[in-house]
PDB file of N, CA and C in Angstrom:
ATOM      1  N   UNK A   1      15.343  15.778  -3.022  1.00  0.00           N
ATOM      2  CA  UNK A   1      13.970  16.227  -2.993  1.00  0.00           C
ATOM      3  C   UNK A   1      13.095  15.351  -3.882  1.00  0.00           C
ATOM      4  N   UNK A   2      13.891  14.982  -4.501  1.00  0.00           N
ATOM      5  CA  UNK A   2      12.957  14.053  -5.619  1.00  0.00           C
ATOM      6  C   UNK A   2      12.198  12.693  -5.281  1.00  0.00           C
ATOM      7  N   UNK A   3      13.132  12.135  -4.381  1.00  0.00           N
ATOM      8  CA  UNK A   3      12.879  10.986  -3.494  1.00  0.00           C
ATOM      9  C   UNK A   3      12.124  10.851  -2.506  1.00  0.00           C
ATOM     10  N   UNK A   4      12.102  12.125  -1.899  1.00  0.00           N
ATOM     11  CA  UNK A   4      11.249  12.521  -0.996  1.00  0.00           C
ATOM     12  C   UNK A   4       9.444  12.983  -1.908  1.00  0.00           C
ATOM     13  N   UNK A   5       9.631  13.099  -2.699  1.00  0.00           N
ATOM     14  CA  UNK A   5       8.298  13.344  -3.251  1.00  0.00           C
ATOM     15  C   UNK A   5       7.646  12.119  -4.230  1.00  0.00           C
ATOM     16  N   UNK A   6       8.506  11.172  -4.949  1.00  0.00           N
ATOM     17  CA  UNK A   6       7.986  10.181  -4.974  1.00  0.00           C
ATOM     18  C   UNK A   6       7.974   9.167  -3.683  1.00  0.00           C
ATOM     19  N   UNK A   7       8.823   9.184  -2.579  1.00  0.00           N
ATOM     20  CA  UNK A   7       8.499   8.713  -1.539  1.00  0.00           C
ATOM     21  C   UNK A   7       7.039   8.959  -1.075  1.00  0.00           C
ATOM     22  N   UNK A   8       6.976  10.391  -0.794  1.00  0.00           N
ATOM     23  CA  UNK A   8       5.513  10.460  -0.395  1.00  0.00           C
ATOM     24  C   UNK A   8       4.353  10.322  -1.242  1.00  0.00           C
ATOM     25  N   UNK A   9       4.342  10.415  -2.730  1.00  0.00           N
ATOM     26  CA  UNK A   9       3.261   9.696  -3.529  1.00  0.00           C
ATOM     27  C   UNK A   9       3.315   8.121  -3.678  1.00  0.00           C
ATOM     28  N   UNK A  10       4.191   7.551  -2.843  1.00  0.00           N
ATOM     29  CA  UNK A  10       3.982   6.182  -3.090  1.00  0.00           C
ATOM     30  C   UNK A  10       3.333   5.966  -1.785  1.00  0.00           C
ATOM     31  N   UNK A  11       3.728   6.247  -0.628  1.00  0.00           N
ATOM     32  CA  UNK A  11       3.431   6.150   0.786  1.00  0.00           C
ATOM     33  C   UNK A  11       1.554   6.687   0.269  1.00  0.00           C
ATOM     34  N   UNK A  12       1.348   7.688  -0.166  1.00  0.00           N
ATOM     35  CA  UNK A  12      -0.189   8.144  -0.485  1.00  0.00           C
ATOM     36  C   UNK A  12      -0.725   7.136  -1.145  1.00  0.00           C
ATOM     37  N   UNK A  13      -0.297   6.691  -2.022  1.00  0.00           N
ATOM     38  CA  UNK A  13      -0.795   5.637  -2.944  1.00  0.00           C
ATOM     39  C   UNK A  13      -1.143   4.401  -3.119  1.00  0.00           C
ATOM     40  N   UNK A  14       0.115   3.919  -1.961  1.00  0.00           N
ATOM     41  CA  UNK A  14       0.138   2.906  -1.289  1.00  0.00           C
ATOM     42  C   UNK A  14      -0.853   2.522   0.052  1.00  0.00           C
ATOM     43  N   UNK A  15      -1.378   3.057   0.971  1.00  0.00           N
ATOM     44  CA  UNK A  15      -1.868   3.171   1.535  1.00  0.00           C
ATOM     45  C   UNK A  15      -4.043   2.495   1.290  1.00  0.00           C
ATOM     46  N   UNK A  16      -4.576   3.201   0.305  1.00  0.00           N
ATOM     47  CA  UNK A  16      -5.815   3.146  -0.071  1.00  0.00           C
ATOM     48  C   UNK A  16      -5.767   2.082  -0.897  1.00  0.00           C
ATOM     49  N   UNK A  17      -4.808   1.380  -1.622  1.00  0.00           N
ATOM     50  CA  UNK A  17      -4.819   0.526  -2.622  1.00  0.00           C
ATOM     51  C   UNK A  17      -4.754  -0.873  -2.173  1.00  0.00           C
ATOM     52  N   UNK A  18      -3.668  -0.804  -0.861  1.00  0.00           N
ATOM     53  CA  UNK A  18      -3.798  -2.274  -0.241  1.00  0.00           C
ATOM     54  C   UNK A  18      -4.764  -2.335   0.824  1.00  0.00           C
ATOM     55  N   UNK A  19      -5.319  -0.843   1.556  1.00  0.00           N
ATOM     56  CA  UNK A  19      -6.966  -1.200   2.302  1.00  0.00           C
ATOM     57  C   UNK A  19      -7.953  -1.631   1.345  1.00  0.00           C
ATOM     58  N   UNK A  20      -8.001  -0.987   0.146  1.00  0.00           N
ATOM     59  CA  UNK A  20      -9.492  -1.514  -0.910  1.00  0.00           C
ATOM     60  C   UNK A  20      -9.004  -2.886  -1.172  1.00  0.00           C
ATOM     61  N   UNK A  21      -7.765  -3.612  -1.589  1.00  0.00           N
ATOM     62  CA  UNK A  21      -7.758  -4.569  -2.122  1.00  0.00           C
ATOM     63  C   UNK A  21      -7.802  -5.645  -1.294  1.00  0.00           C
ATOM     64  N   UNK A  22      -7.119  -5.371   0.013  1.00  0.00           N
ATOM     65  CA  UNK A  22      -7.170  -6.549   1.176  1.00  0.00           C
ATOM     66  C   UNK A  22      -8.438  -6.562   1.737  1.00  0.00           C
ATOM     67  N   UNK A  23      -9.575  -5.537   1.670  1.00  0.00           N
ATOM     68  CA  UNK A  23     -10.536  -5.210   2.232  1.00  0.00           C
ATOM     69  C   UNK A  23     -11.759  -6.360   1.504  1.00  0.00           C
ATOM     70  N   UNK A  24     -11.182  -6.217   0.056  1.00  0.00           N
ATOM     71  CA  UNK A  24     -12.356  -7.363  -0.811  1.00  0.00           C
ATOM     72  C   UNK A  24     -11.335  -8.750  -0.687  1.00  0.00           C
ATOM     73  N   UNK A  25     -10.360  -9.346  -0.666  1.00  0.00           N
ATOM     74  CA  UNK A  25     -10.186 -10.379  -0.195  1.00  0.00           C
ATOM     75  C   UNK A  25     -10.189 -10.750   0.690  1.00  0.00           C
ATOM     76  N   UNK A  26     -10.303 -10.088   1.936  1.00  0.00           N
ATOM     77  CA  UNK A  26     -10.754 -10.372   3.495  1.00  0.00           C
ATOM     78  C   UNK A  26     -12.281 -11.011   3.043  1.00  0.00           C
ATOM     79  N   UNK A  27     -12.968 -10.337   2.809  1.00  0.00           N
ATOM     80  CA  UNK A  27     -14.422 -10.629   2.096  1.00  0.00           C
ATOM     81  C   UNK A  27     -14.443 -11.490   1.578  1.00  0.00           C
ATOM     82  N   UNK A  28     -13.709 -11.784   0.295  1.00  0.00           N
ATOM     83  CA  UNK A  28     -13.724 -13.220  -0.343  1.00  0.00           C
ATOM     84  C   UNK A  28     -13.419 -14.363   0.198  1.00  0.00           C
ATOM     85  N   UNK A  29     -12.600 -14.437   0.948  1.00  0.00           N
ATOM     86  CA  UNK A  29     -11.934 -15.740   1.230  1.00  0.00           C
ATOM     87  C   UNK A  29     -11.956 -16.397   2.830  1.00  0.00           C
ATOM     88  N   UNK A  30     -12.494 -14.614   3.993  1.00  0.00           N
ATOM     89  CA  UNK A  30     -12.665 -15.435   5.341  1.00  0.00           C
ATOM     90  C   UNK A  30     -13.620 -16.629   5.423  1.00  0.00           C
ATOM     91  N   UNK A  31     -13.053 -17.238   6.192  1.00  0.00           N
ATOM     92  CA  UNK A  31     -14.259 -18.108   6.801  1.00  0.00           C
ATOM     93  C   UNK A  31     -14.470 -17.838   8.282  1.00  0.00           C
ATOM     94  N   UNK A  32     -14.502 -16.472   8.132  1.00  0.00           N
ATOM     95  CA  UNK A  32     -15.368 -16.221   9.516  1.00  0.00           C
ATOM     96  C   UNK A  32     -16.947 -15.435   9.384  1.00  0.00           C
ATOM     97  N   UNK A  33     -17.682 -16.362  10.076  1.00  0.00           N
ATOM     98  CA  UNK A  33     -19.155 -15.980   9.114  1.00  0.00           C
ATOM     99  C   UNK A  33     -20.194 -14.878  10.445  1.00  0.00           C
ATOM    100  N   UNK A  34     -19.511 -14.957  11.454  1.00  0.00           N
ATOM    101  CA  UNK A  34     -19.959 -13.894  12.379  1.00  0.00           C
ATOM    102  C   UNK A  34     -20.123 -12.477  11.888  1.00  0.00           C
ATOM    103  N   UNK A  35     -18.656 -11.574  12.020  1.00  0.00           N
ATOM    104  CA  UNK A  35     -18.724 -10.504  11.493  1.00  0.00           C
ATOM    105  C   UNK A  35     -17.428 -10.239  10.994  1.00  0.00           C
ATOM    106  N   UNK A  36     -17.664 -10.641   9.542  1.00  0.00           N
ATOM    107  CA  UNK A  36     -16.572 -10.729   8.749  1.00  0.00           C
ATOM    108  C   UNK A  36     -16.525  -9.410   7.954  1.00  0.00           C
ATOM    109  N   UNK A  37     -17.341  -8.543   8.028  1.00  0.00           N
ATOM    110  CA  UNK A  37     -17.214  -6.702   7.944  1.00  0.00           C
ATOM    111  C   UNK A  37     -16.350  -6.158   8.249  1.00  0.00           C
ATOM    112  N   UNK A  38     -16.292  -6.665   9.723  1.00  0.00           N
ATOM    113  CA  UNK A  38     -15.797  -5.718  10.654  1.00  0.00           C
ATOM    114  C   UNK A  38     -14.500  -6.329  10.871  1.00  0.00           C
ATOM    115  N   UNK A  39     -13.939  -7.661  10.270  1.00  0.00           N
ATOM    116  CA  UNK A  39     -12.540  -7.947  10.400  1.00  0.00           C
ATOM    117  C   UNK A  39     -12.244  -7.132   9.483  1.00  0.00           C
ATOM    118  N   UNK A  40     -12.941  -7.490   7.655  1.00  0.00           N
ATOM    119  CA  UNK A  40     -12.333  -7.110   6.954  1.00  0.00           C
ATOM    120  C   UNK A  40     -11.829  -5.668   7.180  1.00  0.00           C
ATOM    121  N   UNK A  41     -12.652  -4.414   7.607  1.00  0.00           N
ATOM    122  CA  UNK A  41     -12.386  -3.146   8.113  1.00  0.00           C
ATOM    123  C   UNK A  41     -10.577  -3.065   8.566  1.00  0.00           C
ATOM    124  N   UNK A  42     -11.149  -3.836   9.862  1.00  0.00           N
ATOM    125  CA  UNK A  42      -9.873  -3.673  10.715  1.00  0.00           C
ATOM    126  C   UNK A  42      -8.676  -4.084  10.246  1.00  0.00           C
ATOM    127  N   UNK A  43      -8.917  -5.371   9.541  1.00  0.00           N
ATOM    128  CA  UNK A  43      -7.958  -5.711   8.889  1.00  0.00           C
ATOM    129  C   UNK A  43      -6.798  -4.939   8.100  1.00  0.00           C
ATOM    130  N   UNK A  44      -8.206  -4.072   7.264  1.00  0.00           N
ATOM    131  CA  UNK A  44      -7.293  -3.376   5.673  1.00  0.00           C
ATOM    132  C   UNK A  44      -7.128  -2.147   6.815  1.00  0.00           C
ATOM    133  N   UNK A  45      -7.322  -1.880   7.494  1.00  0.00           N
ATOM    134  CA  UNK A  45      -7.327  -0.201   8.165  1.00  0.00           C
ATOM    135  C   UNK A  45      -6.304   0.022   9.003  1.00  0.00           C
ATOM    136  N   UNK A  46      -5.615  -1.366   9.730  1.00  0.00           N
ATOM    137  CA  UNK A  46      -4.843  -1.454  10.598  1.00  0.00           C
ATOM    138  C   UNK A  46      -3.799  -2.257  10.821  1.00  0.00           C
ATOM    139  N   UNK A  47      -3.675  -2.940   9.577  1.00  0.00           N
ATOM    140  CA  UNK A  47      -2.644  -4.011   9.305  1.00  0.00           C
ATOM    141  C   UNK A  47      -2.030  -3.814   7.422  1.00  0.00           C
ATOM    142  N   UNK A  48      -3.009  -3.996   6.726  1.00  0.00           N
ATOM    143  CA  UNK A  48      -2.979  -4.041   5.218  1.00  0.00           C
ATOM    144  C   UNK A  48      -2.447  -2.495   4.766  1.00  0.00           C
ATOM    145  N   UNK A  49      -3.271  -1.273   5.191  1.00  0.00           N
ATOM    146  CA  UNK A  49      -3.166   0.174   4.627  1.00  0.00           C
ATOM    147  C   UNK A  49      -1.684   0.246   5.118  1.00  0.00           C
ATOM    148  N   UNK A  50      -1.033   0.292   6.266  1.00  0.00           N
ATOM    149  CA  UNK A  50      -0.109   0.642   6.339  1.00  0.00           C
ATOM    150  C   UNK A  50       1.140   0.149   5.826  1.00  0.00           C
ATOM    151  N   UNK A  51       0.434  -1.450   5.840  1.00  0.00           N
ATOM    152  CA  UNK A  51       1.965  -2.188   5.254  1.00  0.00           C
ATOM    153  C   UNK A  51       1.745  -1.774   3.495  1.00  0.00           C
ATOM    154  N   UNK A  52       0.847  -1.397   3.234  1.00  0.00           N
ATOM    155  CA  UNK A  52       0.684  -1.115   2.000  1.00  0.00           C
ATOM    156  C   UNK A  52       1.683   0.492   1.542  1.00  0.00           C
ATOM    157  N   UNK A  53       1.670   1.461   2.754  1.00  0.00           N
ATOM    158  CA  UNK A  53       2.053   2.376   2.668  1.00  0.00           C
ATOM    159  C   UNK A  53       3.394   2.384   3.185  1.00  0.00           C
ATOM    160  N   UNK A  54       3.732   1.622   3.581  1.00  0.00           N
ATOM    161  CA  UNK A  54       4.943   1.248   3.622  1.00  0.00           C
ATOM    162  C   UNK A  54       6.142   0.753   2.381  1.00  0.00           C
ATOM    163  N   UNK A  55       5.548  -0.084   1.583  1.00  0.00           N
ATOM    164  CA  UNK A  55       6.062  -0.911   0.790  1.00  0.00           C
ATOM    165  C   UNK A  55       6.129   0.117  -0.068  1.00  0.00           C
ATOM    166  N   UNK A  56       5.057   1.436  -0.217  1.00  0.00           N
ATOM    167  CA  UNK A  56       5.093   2.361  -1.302  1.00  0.00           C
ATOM    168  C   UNK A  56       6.305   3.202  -1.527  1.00  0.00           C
ATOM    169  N   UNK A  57       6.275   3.753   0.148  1.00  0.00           N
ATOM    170  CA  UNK A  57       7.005   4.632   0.824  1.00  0.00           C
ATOM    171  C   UNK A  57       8.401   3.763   0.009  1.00  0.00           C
ATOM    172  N   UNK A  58       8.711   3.320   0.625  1.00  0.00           N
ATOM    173  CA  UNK A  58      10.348   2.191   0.126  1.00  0.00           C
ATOM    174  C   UNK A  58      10.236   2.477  -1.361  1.00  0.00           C
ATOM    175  N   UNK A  59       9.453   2.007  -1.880  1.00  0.00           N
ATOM    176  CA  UNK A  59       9.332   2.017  -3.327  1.00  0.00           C
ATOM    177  C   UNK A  59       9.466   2.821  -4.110  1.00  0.00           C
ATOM    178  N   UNK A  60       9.049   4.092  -3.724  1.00  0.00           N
ATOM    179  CA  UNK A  60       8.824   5.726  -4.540  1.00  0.00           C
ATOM    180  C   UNK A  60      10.287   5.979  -4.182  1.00  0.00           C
ATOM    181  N   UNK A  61      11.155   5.706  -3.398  1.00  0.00           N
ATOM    182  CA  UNK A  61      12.222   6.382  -2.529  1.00  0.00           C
ATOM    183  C   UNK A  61      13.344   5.601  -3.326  1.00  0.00           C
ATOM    184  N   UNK A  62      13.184   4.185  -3.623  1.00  0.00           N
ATOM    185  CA  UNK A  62      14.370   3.497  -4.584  1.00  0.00           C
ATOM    186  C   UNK A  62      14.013   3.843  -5.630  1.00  0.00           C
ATOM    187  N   UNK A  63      12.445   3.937  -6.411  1.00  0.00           N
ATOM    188  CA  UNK A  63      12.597   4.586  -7.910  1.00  0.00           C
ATOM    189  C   UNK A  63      12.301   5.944  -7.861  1.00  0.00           C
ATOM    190  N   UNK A  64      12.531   6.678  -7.273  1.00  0.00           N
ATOM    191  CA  UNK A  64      12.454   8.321  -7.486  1.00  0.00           C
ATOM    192  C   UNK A  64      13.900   8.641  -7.085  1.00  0.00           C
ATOM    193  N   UNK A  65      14.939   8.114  -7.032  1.00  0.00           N
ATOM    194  CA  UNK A  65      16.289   7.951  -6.742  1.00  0.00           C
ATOM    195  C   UNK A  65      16.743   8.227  -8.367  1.00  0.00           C
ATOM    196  N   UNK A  66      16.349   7.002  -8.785  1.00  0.00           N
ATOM    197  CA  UNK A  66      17.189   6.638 -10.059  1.00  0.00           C
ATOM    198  C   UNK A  66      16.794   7.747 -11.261  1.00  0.00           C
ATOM    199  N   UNK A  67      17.930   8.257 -11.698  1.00  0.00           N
ATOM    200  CA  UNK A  67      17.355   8.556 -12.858  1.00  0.00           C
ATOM    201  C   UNK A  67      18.426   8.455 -14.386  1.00  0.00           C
ATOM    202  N   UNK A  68      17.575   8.523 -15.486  1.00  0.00           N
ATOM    203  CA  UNK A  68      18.245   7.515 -16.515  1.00  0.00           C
ATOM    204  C   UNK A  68      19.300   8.365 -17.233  1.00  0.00           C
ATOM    205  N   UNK A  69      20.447   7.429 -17.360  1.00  0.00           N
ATOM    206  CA  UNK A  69      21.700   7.902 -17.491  1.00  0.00           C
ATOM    207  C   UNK A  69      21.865   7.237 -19.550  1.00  0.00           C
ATOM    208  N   UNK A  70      22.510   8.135 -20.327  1.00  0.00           N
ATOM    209  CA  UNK A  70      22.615   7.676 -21.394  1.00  0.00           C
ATOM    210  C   UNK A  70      24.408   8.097 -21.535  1.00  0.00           C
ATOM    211  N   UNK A  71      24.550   6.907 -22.024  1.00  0.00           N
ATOM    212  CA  UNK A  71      25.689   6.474 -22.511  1.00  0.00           C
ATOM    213  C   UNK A  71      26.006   6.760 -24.206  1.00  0.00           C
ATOM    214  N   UNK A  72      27.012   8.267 -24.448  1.00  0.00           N
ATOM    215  CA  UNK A  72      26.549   8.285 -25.961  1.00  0.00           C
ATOM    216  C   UNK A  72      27.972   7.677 -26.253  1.00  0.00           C
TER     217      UNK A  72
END
């Protein structure tokens, strides 16, 4: 259960963090000068958010696994 709940706060977390962040480097760095809004949008909304929520998902699920073992 534990894994499953940092799974899903990483998958949550993950998600909004790589749309806002891919969303302003889409912005910064296209050189597409038409409508570079509306890539950046699509971009972070439909490519970036998820792989973002993905990588979280994985992430919360290998460290909400572990927990710390002491050796006395």
């Amino acid at each position: 259960m534990r894994r499953f709940g940092f799974g899903l706060l990483g998958l949550l977390l993950g998600y909004p963090v790589a749309a806002f962040v891919g969303y302003f480097l889409i912005e910064l760095l296209s050189s597409n000068q038409h409508d570079r809004s509306v890539e950046a949008a699509m971009t972070s909304a439909f490519v970036l958010g998820p792989a973002g929520a993905l990588i979280g998902l994985v992430a919360g699920i290998i460290f909400g696994g572990r927990k710390s073992s002491r050796v006395d």
